[in-house]
PDB file of N, CA and C in Angstrom:
ATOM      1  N   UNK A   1       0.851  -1.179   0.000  1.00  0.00           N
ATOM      2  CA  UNK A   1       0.000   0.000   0.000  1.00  0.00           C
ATOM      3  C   UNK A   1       0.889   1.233   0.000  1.00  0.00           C
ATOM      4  N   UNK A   2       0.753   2.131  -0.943  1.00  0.00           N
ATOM      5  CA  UNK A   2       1.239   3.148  -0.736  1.00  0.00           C
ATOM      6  C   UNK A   2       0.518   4.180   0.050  1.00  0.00           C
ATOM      7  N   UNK A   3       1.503   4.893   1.146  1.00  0.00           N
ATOM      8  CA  UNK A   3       0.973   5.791   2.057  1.00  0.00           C
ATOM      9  C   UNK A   3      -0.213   6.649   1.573  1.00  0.00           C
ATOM     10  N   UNK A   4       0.938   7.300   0.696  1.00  0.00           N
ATOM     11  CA  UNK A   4       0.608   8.899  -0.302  1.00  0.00           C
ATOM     12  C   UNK A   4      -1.040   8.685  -0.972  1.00  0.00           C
ATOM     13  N   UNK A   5      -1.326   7.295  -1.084  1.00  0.00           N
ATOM     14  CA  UNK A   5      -2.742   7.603  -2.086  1.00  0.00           C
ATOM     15  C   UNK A   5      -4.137   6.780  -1.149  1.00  0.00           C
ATOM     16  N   UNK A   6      -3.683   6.673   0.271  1.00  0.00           N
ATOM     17  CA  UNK A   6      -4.800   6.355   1.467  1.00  0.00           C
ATOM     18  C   UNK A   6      -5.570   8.001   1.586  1.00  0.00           C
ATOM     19  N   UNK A   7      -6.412   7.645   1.618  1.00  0.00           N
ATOM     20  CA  UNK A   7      -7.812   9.313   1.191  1.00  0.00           C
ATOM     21  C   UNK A   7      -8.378   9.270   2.426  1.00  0.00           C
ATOM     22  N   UNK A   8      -8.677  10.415   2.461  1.00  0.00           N
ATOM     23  CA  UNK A   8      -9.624  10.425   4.028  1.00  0.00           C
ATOM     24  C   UNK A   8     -10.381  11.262   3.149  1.00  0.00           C
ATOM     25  N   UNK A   9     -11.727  10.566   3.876  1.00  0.00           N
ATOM     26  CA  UNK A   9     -12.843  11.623   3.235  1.00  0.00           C
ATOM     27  C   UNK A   9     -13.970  10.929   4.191  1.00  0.00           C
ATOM     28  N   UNK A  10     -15.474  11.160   3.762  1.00  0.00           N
ATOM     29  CA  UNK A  10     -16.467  10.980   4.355  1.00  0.00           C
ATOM     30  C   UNK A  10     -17.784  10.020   3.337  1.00  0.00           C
ATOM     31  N   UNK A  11     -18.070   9.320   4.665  1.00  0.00           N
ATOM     32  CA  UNK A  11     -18.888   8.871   4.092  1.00  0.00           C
ATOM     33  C   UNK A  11     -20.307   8.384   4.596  1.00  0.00           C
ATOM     34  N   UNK A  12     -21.202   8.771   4.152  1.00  0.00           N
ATOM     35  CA  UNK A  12     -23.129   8.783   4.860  1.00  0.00           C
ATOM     36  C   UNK A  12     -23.317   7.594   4.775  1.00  0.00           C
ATOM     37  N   UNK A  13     -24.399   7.151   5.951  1.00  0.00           N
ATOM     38  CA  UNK A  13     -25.603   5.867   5.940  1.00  0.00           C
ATOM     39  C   UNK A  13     -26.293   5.830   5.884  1.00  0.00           C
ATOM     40  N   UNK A  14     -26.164   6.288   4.215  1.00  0.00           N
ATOM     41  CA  UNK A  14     -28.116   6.434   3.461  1.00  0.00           C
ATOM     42  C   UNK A  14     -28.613   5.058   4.046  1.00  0.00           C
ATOM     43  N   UNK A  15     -28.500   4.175   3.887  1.00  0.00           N
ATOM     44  CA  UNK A  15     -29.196   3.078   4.695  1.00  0.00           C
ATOM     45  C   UNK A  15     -29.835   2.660   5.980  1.00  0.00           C
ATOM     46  N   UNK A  16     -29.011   3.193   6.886  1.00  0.00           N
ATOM     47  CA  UNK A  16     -29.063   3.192   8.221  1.00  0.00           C
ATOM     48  C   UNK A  16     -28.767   1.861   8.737  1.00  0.00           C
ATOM     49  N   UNK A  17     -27.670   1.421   7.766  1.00  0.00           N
ATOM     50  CA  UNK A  17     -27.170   0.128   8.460  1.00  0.00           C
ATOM     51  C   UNK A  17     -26.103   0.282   9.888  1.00  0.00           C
ATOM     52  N   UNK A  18     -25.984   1.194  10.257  1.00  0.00           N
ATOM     53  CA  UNK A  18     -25.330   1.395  11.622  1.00  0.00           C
ATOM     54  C   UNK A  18     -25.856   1.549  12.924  1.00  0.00           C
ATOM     55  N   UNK A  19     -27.548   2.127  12.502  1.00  0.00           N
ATOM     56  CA  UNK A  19     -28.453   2.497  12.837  1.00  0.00           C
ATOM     57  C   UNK A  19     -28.539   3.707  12.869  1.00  0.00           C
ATOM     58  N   UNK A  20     -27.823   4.605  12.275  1.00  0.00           N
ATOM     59  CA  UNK A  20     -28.106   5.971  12.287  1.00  0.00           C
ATOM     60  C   UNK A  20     -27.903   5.850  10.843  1.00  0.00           C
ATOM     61  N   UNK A  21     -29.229   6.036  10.736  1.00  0.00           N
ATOM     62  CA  UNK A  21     -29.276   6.459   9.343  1.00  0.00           C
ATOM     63  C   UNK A  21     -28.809   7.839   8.575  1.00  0.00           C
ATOM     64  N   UNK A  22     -28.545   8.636   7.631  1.00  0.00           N
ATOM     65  CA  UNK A  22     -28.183  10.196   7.742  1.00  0.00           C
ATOM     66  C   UNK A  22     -26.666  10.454   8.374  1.00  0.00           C
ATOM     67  N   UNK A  23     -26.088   9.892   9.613  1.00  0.00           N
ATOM     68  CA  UNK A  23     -25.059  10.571   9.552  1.00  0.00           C
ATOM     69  C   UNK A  23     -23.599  10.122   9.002  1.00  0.00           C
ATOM     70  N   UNK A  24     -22.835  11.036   8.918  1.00  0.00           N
ATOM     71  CA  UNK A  24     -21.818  11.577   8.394  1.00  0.00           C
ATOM     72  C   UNK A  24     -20.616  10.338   8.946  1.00  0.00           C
ATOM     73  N   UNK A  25     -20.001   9.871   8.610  1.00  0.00           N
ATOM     74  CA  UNK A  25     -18.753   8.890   9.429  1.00  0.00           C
ATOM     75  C   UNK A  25     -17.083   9.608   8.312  1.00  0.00           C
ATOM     76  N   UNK A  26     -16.321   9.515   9.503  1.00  0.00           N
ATOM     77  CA  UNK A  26     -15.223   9.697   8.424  1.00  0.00           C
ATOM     78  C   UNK A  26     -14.324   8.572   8.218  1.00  0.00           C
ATOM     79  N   UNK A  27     -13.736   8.654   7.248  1.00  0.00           N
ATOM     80  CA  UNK A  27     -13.167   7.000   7.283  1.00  0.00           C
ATOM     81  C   UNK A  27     -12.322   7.522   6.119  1.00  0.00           C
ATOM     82  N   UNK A  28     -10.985   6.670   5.955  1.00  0.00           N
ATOM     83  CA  UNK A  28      -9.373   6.463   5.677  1.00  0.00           C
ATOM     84  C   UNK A  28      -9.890   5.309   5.026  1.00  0.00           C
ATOM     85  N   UNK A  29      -9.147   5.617   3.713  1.00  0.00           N
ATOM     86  CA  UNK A  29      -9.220   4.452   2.764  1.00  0.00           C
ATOM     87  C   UNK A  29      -8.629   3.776   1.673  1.00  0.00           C
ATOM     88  N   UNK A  30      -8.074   3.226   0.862  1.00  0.00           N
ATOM     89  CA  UNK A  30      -7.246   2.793  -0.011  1.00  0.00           C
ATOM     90  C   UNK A  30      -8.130   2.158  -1.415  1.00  0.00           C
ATOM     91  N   UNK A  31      -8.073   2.660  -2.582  1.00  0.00           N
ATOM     92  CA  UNK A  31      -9.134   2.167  -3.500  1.00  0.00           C
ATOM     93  C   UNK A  31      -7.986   1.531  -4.156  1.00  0.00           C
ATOM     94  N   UNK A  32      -8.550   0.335  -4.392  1.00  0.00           N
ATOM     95  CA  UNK A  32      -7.884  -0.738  -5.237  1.00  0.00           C
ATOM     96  C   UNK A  32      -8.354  -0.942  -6.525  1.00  0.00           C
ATOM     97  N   UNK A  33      -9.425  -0.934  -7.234  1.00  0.00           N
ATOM     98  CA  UNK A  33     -10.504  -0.709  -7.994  1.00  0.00           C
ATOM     99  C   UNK A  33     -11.971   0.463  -7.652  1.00  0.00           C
ATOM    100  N   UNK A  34     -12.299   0.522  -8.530  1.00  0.00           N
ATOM    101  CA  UNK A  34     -13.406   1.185  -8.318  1.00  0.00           C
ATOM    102  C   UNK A  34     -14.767   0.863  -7.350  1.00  0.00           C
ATOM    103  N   UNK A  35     -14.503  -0.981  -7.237  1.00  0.00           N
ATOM    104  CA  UNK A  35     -15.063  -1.516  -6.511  1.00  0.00           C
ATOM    105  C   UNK A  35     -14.723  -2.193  -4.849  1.00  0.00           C
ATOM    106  N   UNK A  36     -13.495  -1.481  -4.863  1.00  0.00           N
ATOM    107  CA  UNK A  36     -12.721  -2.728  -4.069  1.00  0.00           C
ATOM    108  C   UNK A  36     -12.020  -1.956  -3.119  1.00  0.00           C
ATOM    109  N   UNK A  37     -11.594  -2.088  -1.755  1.00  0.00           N
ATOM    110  CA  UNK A  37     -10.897  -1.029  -1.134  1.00  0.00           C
ATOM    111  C   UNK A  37     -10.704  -1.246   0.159  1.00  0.00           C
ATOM    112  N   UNK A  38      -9.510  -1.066   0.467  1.00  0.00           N
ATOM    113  CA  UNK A  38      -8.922  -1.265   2.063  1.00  0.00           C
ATOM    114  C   UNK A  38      -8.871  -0.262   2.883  1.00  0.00           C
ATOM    115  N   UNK A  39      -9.640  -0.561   4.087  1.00  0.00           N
ATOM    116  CA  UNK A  39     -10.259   0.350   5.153  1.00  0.00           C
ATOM    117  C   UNK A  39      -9.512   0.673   6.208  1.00  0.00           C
ATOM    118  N   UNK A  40      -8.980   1.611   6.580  1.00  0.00           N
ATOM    119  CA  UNK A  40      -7.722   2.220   7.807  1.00  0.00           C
ATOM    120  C   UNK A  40      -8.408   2.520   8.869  1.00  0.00           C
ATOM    121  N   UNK A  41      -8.507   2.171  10.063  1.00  0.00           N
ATOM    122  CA  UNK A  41      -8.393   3.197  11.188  1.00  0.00           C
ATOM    123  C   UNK A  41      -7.511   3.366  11.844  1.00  0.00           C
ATOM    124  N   UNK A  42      -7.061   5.263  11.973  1.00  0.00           N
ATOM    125  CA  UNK A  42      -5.934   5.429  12.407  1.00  0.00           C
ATOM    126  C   UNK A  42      -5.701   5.973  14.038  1.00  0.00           C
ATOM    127  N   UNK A  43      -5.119   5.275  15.155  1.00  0.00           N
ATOM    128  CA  UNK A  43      -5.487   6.052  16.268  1.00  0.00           C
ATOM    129  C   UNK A  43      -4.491   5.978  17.233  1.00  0.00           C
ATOM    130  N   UNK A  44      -3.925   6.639  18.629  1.00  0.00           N
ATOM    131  CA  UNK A  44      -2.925   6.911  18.834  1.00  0.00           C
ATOM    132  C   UNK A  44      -2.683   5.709  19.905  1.00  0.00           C
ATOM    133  N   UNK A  45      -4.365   5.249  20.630  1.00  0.00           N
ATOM    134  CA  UNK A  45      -4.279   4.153  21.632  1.00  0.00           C
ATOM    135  C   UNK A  45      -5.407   3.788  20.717  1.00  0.00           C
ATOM    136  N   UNK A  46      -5.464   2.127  20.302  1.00  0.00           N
ATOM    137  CA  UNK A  46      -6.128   1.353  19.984  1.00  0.00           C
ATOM    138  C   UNK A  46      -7.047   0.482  20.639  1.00  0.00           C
ATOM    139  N   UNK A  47      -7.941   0.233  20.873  1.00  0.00           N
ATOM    140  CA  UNK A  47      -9.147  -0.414  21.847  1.00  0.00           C
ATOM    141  C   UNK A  47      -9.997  -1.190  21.016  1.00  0.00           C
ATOM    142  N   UNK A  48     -11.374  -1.477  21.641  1.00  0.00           N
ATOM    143  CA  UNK A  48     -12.446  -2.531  20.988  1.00  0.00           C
ATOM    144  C   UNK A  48     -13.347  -1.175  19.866  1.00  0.00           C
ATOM    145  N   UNK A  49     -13.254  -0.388  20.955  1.00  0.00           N
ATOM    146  CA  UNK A  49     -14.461   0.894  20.285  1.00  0.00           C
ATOM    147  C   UNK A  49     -13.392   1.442  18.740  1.00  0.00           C
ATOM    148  N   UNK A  50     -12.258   1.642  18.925  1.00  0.00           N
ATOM    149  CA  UNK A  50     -11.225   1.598  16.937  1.00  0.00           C
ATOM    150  C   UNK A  50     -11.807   0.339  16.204  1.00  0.00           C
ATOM    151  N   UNK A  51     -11.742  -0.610  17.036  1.00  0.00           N
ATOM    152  CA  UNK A  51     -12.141  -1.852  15.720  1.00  0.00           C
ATOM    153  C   UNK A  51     -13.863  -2.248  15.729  1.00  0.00           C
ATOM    154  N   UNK A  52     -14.640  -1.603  16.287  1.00  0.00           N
ATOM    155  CA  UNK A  52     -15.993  -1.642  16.232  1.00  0.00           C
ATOM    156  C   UNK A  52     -16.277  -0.420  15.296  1.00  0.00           C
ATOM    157  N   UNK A  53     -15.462   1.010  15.323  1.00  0.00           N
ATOM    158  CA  UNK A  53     -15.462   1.908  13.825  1.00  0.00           C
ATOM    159  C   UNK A  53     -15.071   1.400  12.729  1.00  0.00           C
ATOM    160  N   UNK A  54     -14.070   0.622  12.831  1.00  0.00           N
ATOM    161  CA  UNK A  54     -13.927  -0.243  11.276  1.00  0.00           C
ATOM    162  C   UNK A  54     -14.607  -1.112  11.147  1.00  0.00           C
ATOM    163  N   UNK A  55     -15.302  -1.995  11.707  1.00  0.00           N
ATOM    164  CA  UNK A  55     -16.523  -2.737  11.162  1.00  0.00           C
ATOM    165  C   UNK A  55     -17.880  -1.814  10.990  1.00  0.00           C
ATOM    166  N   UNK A  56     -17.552  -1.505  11.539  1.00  0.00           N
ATOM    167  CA  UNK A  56     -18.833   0.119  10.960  1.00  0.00           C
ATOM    168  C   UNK A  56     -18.234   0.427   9.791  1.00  0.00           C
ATOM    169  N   UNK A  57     -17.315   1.090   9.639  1.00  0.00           N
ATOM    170  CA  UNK A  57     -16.687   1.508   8.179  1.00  0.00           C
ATOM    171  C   UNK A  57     -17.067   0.427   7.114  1.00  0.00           C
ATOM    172  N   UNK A  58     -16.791  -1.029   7.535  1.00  0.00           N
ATOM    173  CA  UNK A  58     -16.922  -2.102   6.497  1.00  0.00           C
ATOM    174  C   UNK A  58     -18.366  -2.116   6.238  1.00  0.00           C
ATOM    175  N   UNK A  59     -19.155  -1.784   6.962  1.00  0.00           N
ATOM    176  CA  UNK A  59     -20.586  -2.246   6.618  1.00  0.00           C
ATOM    177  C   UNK A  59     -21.102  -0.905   6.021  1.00  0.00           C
ATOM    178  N   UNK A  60     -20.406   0.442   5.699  1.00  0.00           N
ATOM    179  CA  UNK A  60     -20.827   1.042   5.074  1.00  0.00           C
ATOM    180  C   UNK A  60     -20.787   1.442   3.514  1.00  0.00           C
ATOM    181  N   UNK A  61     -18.825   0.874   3.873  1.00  0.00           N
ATOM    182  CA  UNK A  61     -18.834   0.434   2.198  1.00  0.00           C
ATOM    183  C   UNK A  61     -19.369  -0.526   1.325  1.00  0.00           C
ATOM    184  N   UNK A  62     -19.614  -1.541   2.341  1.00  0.00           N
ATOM    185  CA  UNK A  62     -20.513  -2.681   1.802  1.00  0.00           C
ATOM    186  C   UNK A  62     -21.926  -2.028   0.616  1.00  0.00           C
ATOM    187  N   UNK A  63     -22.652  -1.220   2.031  1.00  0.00           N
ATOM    188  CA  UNK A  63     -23.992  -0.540   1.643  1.00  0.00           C
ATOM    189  C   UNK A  63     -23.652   0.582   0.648  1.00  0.00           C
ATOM    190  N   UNK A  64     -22.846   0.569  -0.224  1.00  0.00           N
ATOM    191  CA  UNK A  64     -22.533   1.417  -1.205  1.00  0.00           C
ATOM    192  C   UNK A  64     -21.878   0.865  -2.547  1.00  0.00           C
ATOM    193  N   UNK A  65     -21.926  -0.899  -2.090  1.00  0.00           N
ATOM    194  CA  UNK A  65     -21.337  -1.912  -3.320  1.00  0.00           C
ATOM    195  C   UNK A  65     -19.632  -2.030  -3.374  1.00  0.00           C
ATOM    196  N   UNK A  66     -18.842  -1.498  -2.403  1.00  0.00           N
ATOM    197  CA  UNK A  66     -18.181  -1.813  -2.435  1.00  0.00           C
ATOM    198  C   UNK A  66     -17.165  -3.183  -1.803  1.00  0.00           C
ATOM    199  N   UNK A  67     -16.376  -3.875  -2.300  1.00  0.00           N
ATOM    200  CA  UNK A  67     -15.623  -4.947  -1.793  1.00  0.00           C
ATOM    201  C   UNK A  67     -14.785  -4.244  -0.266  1.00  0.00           C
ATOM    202  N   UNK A  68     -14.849  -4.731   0.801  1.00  0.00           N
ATOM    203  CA  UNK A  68     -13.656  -4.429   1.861  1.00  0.00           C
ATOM    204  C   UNK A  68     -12.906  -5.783   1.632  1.00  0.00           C
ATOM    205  N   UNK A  69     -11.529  -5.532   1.262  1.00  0.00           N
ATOM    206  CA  UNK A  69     -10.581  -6.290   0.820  1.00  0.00           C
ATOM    207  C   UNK A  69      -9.747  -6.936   2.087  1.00  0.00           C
ATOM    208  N   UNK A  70      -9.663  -6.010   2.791  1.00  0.00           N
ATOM    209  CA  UNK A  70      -8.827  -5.868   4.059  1.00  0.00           C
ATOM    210  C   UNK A  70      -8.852  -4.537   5.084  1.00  0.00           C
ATOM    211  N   UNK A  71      -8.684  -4.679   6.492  1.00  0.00           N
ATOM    212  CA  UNK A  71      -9.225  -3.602   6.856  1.00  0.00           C
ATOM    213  C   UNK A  71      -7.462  -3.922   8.236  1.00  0.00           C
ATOM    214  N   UNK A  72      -7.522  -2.589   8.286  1.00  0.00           N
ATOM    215  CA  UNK A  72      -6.434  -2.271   9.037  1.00  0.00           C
ATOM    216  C   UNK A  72      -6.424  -1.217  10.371  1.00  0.00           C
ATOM    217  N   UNK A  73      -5.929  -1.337  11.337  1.00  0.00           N
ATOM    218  CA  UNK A  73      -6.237  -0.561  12.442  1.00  0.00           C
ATOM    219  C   UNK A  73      -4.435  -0.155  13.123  1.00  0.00           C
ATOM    220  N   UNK A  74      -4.149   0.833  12.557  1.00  0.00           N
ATOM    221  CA  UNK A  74      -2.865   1.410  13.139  1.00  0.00           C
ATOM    222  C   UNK A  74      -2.585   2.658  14.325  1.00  0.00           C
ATOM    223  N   UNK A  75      -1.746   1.861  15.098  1.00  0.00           N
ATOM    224  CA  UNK A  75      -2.160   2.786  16.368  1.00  0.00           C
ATOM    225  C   UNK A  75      -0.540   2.752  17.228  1.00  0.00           C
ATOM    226  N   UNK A  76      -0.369   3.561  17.586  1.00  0.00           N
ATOM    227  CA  UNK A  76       0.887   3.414  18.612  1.00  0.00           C
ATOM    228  C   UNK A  76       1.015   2.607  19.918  1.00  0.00           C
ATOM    229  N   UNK A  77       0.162   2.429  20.269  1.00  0.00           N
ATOM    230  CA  UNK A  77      -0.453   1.129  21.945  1.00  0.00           C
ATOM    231  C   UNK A  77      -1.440   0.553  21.189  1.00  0.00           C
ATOM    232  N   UNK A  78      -1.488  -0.537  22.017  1.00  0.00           N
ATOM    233  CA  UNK A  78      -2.660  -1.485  21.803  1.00  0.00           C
ATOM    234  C   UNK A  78      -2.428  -2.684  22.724  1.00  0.00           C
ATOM    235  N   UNK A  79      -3.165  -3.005  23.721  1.00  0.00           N
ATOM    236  CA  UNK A  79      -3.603  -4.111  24.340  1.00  0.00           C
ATOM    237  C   UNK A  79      -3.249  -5.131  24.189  1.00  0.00           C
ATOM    238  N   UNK A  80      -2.662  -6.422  24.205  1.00  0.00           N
ATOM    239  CA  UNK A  80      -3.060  -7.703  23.822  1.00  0.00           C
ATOM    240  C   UNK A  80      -4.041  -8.409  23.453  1.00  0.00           C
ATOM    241  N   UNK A  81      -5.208  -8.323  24.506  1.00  0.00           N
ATOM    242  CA  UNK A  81      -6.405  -8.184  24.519  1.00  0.00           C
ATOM    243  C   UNK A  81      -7.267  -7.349  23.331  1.00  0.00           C
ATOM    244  N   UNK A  82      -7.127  -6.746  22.775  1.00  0.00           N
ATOM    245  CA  UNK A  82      -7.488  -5.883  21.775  1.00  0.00           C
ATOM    246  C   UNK A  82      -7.056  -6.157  20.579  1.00  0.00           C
ATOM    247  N   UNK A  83      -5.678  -6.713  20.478  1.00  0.00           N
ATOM    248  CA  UNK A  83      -4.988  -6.983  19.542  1.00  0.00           C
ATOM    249  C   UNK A  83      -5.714  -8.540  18.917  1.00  0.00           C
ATOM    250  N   UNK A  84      -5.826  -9.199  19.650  1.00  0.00           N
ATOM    251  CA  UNK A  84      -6.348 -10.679  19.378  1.00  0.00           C
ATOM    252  C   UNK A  84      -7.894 -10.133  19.200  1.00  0.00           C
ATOM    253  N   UNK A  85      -8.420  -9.440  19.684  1.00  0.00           N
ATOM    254  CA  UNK A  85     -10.601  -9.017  19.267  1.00  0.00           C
ATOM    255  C   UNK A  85     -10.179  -8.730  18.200  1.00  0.00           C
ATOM    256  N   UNK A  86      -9.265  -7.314  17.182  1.00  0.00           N
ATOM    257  CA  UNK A  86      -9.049  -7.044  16.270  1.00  0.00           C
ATOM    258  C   UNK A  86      -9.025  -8.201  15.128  1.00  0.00           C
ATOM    259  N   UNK A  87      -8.090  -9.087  15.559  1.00  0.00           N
ATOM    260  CA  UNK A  87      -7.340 -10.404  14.448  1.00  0.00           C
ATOM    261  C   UNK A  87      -8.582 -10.694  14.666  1.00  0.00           C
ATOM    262  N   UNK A  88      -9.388 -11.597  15.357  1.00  0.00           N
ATOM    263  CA  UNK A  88     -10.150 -12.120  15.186  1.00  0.00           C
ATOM    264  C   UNK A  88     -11.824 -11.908  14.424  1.00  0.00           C
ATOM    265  N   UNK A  89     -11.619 -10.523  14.103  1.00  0.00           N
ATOM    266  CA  UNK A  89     -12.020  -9.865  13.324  1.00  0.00           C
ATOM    267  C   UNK A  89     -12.024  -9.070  11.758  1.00  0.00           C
ATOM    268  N   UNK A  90     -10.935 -10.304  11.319  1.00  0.00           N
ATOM    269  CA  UNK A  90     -10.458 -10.178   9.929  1.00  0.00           C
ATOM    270  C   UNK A  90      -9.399  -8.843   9.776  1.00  0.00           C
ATOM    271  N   UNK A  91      -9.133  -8.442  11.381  1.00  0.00           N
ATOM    272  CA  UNK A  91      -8.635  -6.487  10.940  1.00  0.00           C
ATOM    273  C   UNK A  91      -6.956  -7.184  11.797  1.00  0.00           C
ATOM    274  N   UNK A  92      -5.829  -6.514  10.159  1.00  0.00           N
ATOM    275  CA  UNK A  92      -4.708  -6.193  10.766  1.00  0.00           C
ATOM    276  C   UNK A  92      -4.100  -5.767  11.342  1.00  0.00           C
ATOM    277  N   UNK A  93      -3.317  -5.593  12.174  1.00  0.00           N
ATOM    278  CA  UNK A  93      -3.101  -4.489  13.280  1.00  0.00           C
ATOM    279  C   UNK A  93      -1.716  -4.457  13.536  1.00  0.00           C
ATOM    280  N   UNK A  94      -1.297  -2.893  13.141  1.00  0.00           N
ATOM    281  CA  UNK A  94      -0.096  -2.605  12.990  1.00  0.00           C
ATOM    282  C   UNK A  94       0.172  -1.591  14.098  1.00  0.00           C
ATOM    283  N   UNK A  95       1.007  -2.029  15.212  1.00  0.00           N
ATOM    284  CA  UNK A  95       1.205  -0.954  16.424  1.00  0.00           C
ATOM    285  C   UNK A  95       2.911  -1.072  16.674  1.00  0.00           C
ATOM    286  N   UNK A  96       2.985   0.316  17.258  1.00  0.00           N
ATOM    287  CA  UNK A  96       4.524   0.251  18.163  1.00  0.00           C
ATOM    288  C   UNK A  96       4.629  -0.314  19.235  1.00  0.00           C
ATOM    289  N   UNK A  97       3.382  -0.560  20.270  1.00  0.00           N
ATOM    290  CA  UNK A  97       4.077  -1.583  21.022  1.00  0.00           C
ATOM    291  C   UNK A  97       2.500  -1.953  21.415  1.00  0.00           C
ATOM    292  N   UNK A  98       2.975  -3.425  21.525  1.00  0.00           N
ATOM    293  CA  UNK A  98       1.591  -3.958  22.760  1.00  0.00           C
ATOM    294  C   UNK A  98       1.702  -4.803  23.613  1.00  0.00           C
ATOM    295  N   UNK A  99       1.010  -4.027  24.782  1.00  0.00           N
ATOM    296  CA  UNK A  99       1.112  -4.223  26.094  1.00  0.00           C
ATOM    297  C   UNK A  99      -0.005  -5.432  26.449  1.00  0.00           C
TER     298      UNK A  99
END
């Protein structure tokens, strides 16, 4: 993945598959195709509530036809405990240290 072409931008749940229908989420992303695309969350301490926004993120690109290819959660700390909910959640997890 190249750094330089991960986009941050925004994206709505015309659906209301999050249950809020209407609002606004921001979300980090990597387009691989037009259809296809790897999902970032970026944060400084990593927890359950970072990888419960990227499965939110995934289910919104979903509701917009897109493929989530791979989804990634980069953070400077992170748990052990957190680290294994993440994996076990299809999400990679790239940290400086975990405790």
């Amino acid at each position: 993945v190249d750094p330089n072409k991960v986009k941050h931008g925004k994206i709505v749940d015309e659906k209301g598959v999050t249950g809020h229908k209407g609002l606004e989420y921001e979300a980090d992303f990597y387009e691989l195709t037009d259809n296809e695309v790897y999902v970032f969350e970026i944060k400084t301490y990593g927890d359950k509530g970072a990888v419960e926004q990227l499965l939110d993120r995934k289910l919104l690109f979903e509701a917009q036809g897109k493929k989530v290819t791979k989804m990634f959660l980069v953070c400077n700390v992170i748990e052990e405990e957190d680290k294994k909910f993440a994996e076990q959640h299809g999400i990679t997890v790239i940290a400086g240290t975990v405790v």
